[in-house]
PDB file of N, CA and C in Angstrom:
ATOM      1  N   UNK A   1      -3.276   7.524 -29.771  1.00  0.00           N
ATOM      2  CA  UNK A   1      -2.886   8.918 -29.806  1.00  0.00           C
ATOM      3  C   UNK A   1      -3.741   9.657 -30.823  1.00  0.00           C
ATOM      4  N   UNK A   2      -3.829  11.069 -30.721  1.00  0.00           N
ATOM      5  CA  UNK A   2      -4.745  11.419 -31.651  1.00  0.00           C
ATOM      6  C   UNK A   2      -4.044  12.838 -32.054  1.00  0.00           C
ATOM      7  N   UNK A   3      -3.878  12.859 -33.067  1.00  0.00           N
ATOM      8  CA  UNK A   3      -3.009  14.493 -34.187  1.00  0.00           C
ATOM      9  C   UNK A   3      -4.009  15.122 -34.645  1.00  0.00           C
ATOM     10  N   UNK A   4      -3.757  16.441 -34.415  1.00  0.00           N
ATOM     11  CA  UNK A   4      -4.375  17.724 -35.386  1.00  0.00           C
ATOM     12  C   UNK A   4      -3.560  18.491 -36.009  1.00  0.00           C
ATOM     13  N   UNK A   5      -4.193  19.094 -36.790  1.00  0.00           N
ATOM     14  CA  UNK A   5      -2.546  19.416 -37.777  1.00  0.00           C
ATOM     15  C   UNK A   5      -2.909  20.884 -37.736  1.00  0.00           C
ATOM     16  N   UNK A   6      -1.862  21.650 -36.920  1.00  0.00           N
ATOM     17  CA  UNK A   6      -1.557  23.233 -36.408  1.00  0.00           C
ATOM     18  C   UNK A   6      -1.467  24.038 -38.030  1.00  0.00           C
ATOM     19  N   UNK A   7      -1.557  25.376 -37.621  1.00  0.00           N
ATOM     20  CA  UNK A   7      -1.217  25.930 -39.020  1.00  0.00           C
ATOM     21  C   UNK A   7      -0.060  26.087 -39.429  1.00  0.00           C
ATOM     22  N   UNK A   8       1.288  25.697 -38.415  1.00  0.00           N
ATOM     23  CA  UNK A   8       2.665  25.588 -38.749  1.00  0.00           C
ATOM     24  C   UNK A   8       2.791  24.392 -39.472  1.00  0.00           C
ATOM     25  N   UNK A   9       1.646  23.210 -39.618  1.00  0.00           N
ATOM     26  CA  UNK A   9       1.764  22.238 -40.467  1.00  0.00           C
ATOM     27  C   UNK A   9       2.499  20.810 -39.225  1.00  0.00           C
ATOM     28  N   UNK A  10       2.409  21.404 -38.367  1.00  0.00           N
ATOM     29  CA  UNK A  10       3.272  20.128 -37.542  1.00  0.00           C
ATOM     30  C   UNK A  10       2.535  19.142 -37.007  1.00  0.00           C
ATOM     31  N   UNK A  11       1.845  18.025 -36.256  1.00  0.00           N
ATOM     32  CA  UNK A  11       0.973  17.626 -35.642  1.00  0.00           C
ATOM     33  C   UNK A  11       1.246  18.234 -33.823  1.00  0.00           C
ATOM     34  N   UNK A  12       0.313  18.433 -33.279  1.00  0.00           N
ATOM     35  CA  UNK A  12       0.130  18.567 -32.328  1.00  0.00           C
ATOM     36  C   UNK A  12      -0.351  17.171 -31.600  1.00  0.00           C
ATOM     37  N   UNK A  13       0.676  16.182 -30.504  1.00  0.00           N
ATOM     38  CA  UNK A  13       0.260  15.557 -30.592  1.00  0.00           C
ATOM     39  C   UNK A  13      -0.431  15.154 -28.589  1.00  0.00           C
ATOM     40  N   UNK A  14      -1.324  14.322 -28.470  1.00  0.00           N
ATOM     41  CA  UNK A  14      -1.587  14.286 -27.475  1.00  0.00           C
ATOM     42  C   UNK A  14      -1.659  12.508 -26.553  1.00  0.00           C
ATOM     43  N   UNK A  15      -0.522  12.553 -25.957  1.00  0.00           N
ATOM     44  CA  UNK A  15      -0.075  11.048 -25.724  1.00  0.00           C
ATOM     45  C   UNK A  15      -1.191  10.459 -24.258  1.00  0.00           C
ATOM     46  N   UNK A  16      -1.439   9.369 -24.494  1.00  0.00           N
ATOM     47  CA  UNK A  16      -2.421   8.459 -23.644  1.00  0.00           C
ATOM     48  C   UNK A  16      -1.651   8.655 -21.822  1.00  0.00           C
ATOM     49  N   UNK A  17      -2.626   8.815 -21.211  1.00  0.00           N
ATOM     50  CA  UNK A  17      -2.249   9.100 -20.113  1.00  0.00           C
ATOM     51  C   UNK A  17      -1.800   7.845 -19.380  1.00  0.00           C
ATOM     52  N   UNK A  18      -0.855   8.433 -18.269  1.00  0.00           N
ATOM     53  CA  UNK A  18      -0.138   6.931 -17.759  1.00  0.00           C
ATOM     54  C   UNK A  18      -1.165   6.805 -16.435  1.00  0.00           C
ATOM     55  N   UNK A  19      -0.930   5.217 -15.924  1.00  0.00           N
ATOM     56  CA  UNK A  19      -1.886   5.047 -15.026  1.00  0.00           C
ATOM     57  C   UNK A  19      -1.599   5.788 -13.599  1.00  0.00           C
ATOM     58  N   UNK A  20      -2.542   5.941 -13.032  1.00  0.00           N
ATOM     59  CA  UNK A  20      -2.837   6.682 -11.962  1.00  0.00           C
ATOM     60  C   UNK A  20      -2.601   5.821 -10.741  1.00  0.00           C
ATOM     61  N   UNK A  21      -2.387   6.188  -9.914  1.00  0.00           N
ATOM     62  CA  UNK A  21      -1.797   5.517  -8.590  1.00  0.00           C
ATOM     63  C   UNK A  21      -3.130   4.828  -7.629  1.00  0.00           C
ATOM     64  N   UNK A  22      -3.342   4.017  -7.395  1.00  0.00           N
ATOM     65  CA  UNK A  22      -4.634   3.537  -6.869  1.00  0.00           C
ATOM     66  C   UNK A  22      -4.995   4.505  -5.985  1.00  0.00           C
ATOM     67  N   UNK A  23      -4.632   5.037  -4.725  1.00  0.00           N
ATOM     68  CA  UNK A  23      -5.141   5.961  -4.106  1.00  0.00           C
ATOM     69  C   UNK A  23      -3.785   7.186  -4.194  1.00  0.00           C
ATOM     70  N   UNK A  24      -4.550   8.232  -4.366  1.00  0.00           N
ATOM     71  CA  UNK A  24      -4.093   9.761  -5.096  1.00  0.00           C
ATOM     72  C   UNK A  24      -3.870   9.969  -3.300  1.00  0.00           C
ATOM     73  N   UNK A  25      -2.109  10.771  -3.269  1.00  0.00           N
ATOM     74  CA  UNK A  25      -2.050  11.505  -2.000  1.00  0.00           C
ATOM     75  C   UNK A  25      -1.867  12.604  -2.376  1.00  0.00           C
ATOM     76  N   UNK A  26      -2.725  13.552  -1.051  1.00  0.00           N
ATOM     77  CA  UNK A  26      -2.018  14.810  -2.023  1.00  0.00           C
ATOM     78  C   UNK A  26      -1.365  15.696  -0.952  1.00  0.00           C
ATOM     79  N   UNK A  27      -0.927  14.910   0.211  1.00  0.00           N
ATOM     80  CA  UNK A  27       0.289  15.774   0.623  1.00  0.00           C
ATOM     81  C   UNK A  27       1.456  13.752   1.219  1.00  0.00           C
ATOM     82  N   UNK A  28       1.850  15.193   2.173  1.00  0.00           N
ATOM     83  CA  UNK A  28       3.014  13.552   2.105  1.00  0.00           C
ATOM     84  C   UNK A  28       2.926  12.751   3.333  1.00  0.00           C
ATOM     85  N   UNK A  29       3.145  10.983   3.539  1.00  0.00           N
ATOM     86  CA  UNK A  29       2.470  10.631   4.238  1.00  0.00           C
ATOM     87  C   UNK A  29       3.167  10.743   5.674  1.00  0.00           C
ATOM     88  N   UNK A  30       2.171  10.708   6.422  1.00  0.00           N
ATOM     89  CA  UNK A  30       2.377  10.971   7.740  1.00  0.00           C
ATOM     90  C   UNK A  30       2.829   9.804   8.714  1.00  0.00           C
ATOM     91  N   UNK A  31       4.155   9.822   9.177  1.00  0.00           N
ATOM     92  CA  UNK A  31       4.582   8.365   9.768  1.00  0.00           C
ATOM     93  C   UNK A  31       4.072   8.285  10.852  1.00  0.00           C
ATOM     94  N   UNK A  32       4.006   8.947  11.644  1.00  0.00           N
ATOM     95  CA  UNK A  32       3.701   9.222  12.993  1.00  0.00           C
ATOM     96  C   UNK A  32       2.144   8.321  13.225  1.00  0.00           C
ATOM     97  N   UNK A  33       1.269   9.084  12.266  1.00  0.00           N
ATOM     98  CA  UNK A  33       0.188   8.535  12.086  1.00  0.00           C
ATOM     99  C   UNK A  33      -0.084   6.976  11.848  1.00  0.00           C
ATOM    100  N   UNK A  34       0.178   6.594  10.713  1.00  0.00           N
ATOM    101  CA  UNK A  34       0.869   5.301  10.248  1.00  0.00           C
ATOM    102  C   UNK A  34       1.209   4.353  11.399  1.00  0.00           C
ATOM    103  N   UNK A  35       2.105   5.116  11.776  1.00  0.00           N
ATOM    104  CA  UNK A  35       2.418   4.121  12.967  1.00  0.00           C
ATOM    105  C   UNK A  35       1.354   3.951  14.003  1.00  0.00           C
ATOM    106  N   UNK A  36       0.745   4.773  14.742  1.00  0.00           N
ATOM    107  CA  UNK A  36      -0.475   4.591  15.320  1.00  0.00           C
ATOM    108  C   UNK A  36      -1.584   3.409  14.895  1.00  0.00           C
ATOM    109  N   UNK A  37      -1.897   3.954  13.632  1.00  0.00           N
ATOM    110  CA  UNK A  37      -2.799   3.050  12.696  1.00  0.00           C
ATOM    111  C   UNK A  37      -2.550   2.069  12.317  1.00  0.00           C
ATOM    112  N   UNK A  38      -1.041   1.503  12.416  1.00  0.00           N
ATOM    113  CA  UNK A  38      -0.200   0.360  12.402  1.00  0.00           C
ATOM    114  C   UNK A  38      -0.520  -0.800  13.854  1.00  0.00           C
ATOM    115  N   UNK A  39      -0.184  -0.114  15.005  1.00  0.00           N
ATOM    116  CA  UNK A  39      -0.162  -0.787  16.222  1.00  0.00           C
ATOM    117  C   UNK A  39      -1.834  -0.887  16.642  1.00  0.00           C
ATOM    118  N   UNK A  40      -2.659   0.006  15.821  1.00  0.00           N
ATOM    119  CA  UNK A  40      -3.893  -0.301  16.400  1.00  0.00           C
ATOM    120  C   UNK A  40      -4.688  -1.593  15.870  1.00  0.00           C
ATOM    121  N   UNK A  41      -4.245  -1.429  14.291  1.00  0.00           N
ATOM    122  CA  UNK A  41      -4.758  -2.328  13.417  1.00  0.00           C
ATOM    123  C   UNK A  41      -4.163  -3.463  12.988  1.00  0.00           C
ATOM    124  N   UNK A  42      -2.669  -2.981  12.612  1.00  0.00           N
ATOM    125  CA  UNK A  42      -2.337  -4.149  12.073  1.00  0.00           C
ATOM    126  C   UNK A  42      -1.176  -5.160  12.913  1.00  0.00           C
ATOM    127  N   UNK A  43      -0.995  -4.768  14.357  1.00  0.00           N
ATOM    128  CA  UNK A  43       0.364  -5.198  14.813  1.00  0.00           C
ATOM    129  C   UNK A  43      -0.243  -7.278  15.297  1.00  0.00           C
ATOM    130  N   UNK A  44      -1.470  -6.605  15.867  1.00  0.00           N
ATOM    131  CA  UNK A  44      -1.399  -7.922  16.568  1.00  0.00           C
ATOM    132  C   UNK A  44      -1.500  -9.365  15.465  1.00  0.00           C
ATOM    133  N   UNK A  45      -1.296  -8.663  14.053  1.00  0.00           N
ATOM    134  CA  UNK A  45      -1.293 -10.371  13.546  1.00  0.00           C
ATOM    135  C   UNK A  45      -0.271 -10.268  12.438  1.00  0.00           C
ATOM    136  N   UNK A  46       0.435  -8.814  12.079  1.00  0.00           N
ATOM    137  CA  UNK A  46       1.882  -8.464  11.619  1.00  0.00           C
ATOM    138  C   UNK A  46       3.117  -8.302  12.681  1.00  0.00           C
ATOM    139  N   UNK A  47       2.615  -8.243  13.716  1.00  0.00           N
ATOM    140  CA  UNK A  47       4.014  -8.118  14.512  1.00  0.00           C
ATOM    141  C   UNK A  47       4.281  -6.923  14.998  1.00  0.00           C
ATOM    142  N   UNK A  48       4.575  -6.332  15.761  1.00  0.00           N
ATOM    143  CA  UNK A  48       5.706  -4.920  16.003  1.00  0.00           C
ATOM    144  C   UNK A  48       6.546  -4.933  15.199  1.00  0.00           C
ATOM    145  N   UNK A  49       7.544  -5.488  14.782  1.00  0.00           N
ATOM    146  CA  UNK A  49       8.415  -5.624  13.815  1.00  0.00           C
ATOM    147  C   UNK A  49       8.014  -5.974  12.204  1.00  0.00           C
ATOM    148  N   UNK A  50       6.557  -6.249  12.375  1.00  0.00           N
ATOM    149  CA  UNK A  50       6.345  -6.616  11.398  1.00  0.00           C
ATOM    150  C   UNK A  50       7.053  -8.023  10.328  1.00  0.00           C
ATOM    151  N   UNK A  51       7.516  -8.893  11.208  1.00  0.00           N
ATOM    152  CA  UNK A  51       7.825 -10.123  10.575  1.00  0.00           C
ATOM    153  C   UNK A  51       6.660 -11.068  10.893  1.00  0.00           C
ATOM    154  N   UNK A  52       4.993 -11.204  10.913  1.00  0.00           N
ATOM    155  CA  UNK A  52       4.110 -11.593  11.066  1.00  0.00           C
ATOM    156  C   UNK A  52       4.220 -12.811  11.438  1.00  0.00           C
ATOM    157  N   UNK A  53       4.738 -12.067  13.234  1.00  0.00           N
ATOM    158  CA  UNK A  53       4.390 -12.904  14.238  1.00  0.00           C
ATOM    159  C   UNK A  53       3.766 -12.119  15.107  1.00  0.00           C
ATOM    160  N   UNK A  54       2.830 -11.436  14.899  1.00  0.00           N
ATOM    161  CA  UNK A  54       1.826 -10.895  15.981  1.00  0.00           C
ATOM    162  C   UNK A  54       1.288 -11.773  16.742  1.00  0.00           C
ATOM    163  N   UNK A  55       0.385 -11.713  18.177  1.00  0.00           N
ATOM    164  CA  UNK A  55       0.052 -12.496  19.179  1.00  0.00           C
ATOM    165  C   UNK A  55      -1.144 -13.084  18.333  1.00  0.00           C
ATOM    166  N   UNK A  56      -2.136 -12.793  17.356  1.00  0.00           N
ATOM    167  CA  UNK A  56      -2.819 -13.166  16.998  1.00  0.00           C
ATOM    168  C   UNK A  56      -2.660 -14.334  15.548  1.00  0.00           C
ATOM    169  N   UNK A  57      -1.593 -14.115  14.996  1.00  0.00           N
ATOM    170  CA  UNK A  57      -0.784 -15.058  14.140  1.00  0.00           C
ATOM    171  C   UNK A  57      -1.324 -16.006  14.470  1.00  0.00           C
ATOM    172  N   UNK A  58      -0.780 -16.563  15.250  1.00  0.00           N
ATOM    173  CA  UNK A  58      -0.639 -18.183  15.580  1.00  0.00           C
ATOM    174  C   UNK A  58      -2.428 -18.781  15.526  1.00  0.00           C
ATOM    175  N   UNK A  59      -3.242 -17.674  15.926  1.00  0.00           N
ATOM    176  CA  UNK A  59      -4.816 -18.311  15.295  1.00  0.00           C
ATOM    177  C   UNK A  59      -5.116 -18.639  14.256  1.00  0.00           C
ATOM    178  N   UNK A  60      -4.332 -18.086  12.823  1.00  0.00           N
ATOM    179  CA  UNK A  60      -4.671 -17.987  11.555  1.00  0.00           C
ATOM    180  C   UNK A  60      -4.280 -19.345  10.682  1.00  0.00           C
ATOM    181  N   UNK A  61      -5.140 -19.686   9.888  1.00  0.00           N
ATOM    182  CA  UNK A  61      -4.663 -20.736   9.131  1.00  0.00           C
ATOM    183  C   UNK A  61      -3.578 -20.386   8.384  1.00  0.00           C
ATOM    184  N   UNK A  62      -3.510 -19.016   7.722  1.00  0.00           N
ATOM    185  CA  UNK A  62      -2.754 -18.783   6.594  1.00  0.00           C
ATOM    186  C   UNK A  62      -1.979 -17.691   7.895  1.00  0.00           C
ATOM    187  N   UNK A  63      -1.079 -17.734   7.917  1.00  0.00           N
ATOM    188  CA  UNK A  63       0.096 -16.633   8.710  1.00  0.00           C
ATOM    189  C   UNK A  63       0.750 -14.716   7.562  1.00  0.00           C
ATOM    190  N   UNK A  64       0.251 -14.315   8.461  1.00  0.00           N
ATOM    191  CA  UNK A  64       0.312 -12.674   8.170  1.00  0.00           C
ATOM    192  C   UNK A  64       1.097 -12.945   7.528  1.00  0.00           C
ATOM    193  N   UNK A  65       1.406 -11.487   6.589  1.00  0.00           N
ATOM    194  CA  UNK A  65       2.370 -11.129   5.746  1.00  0.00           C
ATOM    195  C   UNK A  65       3.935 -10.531   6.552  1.00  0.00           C
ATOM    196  N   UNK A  66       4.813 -11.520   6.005  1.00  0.00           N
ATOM    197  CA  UNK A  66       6.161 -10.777   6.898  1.00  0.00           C
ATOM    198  C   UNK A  66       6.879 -10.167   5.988  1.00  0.00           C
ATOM    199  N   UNK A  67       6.412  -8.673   6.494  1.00  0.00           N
ATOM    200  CA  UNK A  67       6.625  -7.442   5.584  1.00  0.00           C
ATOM    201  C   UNK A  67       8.188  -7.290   5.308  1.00  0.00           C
ATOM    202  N   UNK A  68       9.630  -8.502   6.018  1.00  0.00           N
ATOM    203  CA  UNK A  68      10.686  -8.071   5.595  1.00  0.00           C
ATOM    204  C   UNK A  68      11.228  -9.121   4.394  1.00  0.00           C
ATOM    205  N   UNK A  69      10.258 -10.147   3.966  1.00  0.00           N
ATOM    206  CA  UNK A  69      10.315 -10.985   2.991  1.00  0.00           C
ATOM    207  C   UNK A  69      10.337 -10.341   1.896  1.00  0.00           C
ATOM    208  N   UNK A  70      10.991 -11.313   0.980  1.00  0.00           N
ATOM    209  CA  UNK A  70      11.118 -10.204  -0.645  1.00  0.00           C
ATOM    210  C   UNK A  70       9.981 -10.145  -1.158  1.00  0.00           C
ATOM    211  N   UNK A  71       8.829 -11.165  -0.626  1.00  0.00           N
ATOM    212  CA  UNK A  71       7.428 -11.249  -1.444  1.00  0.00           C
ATOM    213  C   UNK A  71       6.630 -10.157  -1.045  1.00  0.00           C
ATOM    214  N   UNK A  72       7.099  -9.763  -0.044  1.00  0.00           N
ATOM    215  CA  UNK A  72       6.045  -8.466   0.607  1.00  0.00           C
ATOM    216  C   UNK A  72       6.712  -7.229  -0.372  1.00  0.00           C
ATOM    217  N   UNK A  73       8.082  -6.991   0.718  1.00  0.00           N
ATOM    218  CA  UNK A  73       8.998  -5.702   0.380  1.00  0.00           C
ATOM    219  C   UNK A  73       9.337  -5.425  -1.096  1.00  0.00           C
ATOM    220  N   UNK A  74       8.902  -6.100  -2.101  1.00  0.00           N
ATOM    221  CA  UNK A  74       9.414  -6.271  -3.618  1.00  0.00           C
ATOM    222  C   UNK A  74       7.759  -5.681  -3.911  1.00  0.00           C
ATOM    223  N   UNK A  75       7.236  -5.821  -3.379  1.00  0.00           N
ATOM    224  CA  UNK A  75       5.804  -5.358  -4.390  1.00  0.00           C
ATOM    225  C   UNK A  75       5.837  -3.789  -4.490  1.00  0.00           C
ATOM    226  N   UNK A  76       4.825  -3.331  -5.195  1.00  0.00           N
ATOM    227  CA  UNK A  76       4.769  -1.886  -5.526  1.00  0.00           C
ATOM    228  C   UNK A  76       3.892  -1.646  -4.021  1.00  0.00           C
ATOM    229  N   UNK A  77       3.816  -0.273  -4.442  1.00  0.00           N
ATOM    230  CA  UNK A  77       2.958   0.446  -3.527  1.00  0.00           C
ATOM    231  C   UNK A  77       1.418  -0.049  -4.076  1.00  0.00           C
ATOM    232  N   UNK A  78       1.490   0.234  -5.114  1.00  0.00           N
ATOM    233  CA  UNK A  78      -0.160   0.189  -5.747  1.00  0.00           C
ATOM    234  C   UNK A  78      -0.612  -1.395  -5.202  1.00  0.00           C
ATOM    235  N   UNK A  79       0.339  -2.603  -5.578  1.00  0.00           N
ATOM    236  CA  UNK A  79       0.001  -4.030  -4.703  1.00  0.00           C
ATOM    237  C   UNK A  79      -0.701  -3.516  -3.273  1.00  0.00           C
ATOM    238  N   UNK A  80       0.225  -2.813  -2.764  1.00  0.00           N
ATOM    239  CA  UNK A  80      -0.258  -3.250  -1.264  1.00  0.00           C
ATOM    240  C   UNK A  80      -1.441  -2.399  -1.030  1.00  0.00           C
ATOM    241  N   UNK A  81      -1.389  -1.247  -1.145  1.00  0.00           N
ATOM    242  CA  UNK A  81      -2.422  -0.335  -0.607  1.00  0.00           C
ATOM    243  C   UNK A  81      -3.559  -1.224  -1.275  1.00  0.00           C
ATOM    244  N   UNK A  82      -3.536  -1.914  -2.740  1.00  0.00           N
ATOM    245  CA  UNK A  82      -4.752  -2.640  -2.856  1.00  0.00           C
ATOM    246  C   UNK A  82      -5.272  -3.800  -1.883  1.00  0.00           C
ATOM    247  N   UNK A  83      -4.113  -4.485  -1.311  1.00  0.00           N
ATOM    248  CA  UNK A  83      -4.327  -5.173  -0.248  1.00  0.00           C
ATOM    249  C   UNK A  83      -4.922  -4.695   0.744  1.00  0.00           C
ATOM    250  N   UNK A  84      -3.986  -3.239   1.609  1.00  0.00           N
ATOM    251  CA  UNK A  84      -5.132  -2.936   2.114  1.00  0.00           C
ATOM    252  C   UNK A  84      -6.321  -2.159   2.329  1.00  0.00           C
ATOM    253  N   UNK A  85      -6.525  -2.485   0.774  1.00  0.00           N
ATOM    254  CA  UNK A  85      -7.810  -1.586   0.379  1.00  0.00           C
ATOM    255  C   UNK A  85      -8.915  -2.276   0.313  1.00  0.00           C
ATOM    256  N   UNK A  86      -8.539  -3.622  -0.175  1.00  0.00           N
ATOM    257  CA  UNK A  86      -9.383  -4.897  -0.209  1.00  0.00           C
ATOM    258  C   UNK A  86      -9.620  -5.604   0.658  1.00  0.00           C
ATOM    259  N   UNK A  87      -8.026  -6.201   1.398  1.00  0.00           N
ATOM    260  CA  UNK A  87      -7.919  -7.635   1.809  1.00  0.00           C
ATOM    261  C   UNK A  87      -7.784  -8.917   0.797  1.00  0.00           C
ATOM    262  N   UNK A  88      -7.379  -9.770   1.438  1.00  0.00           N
ATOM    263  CA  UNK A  88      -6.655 -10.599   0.693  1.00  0.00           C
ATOM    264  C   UNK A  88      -7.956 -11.743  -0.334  1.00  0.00           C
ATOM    265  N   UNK A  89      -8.054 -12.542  -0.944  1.00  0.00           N
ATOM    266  CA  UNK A  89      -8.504 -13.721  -1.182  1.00  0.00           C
ATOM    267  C   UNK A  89      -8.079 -14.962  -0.442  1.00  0.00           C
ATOM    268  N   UNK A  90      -8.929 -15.302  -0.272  1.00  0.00           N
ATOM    269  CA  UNK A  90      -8.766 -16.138   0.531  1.00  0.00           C
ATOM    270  C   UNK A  90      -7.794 -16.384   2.146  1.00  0.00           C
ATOM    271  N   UNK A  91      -7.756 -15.261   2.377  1.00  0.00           N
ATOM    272  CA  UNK A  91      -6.597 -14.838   3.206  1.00  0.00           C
ATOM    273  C   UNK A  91      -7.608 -14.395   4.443  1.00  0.00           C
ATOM    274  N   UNK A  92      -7.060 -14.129   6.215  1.00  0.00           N
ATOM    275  CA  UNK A  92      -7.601 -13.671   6.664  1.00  0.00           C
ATOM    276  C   UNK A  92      -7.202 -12.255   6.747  1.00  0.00           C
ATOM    277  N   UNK A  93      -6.726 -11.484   5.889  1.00  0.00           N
ATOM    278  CA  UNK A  93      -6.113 -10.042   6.076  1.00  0.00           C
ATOM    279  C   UNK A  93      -7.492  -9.077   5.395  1.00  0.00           C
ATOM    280  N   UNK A  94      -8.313  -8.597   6.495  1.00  0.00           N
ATOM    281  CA  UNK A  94      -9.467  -7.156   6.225  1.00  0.00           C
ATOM    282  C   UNK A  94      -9.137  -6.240   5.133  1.00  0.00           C
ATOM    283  N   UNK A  95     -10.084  -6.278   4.514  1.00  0.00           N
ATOM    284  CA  UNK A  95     -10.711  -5.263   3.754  1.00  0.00           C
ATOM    285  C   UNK A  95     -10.799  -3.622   4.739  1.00  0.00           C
ATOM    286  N   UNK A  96     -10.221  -2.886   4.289  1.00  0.00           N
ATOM    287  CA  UNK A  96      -9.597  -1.135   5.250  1.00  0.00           C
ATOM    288  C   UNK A  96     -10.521  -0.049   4.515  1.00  0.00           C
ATOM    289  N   UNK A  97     -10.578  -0.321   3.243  1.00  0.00           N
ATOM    290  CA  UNK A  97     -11.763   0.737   2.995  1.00  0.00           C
ATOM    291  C   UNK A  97     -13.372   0.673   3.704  1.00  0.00           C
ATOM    292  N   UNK A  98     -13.249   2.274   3.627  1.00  0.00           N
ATOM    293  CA  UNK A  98     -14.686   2.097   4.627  1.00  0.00           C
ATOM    294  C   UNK A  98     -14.150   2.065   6.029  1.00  0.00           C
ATOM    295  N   UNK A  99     -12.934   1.565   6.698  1.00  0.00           N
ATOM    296  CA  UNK A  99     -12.802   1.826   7.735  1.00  0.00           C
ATOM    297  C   UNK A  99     -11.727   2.708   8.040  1.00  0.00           C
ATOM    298  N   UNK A 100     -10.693   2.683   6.998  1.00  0.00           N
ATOM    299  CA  UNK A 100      -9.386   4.001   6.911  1.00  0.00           C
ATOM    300  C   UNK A 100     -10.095   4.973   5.836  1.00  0.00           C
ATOM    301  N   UNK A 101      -9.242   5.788   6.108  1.00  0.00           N
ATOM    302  CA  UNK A 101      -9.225   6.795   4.857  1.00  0.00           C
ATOM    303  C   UNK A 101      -8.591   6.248   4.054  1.00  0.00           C
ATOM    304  N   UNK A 102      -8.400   7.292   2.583  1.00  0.00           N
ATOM    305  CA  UNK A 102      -6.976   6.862   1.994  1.00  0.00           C
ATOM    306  C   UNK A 102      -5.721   7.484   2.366  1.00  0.00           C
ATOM    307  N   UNK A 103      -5.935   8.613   3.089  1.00  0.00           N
ATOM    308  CA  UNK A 103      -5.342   9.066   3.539  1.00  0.00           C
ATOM    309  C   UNK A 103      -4.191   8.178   5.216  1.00  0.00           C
ATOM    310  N   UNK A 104      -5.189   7.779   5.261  1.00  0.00           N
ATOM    311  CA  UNK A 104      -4.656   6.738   6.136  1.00  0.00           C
ATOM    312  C   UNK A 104      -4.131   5.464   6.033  1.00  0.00           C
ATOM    313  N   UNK A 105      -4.791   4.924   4.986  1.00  0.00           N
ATOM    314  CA  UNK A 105      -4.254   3.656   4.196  1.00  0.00           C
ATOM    315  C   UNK A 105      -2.459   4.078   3.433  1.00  0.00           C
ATOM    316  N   UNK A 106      -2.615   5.341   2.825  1.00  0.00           N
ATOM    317  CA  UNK A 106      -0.521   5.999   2.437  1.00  0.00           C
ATOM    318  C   UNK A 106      -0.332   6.129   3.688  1.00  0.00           C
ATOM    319  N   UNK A 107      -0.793   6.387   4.860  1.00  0.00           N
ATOM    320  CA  UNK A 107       0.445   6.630   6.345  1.00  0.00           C
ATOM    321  C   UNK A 107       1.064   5.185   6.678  1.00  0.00           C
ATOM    322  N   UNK A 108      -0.159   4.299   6.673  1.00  0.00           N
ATOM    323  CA  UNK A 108       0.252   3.310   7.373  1.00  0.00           C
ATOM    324  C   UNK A 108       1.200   2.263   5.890  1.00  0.00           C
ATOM    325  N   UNK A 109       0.727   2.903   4.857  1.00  0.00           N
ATOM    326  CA  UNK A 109       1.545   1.768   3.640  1.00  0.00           C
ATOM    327  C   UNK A 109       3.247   2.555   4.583  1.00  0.00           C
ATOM    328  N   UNK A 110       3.218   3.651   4.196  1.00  0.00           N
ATOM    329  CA  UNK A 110       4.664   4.090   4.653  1.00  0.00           C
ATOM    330  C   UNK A 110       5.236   4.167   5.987  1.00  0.00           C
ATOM    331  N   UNK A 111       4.609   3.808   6.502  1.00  0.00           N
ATOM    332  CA  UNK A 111       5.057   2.854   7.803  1.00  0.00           C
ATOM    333  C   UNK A 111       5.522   1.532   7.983  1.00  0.00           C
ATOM    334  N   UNK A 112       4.547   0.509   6.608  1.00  0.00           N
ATOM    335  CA  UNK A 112       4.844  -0.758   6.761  1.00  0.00           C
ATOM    336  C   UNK A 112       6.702  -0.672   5.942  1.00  0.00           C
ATOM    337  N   UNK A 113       6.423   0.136   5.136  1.00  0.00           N
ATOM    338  CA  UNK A 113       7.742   0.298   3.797  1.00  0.00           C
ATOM    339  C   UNK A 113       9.258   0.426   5.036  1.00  0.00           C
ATOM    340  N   UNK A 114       8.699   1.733   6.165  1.00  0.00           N
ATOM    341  CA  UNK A 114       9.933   1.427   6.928  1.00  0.00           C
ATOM    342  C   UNK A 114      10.094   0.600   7.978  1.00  0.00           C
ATOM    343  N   UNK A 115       9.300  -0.452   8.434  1.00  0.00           N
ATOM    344  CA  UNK A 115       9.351  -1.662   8.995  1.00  0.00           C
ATOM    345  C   UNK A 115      10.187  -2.520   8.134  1.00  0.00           C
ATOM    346  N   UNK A 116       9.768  -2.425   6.523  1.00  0.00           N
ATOM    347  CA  UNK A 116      10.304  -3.454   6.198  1.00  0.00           C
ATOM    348  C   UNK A 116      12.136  -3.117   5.871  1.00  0.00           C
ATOM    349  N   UNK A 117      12.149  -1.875   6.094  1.00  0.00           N
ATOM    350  CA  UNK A 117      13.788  -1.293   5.757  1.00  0.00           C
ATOM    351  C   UNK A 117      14.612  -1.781   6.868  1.00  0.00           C
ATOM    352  N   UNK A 118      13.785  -1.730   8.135  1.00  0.00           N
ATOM    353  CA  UNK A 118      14.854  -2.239   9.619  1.00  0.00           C
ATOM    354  C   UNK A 118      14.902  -3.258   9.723  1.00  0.00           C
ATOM    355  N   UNK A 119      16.297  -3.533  10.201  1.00  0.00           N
ATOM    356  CA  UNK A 119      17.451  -5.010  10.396  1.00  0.00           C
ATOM    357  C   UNK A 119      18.042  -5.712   8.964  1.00  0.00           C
ATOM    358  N   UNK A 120      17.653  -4.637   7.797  1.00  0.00           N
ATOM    359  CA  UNK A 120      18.275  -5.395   6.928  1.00  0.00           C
ATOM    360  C   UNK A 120      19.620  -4.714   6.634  1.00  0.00           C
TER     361      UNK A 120
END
């Protein structure tokens, strides 16, 4: 933190900024969209339902993320969108930057968020 001292004698003080959200939205996300960008990209190896059993699952050594597990649904936002901002290690789950927006990467995070809200 860093003080300057006003002529009322008080410090003026200026506190360390809190961290920033991996990708900045700046309106609100679009489900509709999401969902599109969901079934185009991510259904066939997350599922329609997203309990990652998509038709393509069963090729993978390591099996999709089943977005209604506490290991998925418990993470932050900032986890996942880094997921799919990156892709996984060692995982077969794509790297989305460069091919989404970020704008598109918050539709479809908030799409996966209400996949993972249904049937529980």
């Amino acid at each position: 933190m860093t003080g300057k001292i006003s002529r009322s004698g008080f410090f003026l003080v200026i506190s360390l900024a809190l961290p920033v959200p991996l990708i900045a939205q700046e309106y609100p996300p679009d489900l509709s969209r999401g969902k599109a960008i969901y079934e185009r990209h991510c259904l066939s190896c997350h599922g329609a339902d997203g309990h990652g059993d998509g038709p393509n699952a069963v090729l993978l050594t390591i099996p999709p993320a089943n977005f209604h597990r506490p290991g998925s649904f418990l993470k932050s936002d900032e986890s996942l969108l880094r997921m799919i901002e990156h892709g996984g290690v060692y995982s077969p789950m794509h790297a989305w930057r460069g091919r989404l927006t970020d704008g598109e990467m918050q539709d479809v995070l908030a799409y996966i968020r209400i996949l993972s809200q249904d049937g529980r």
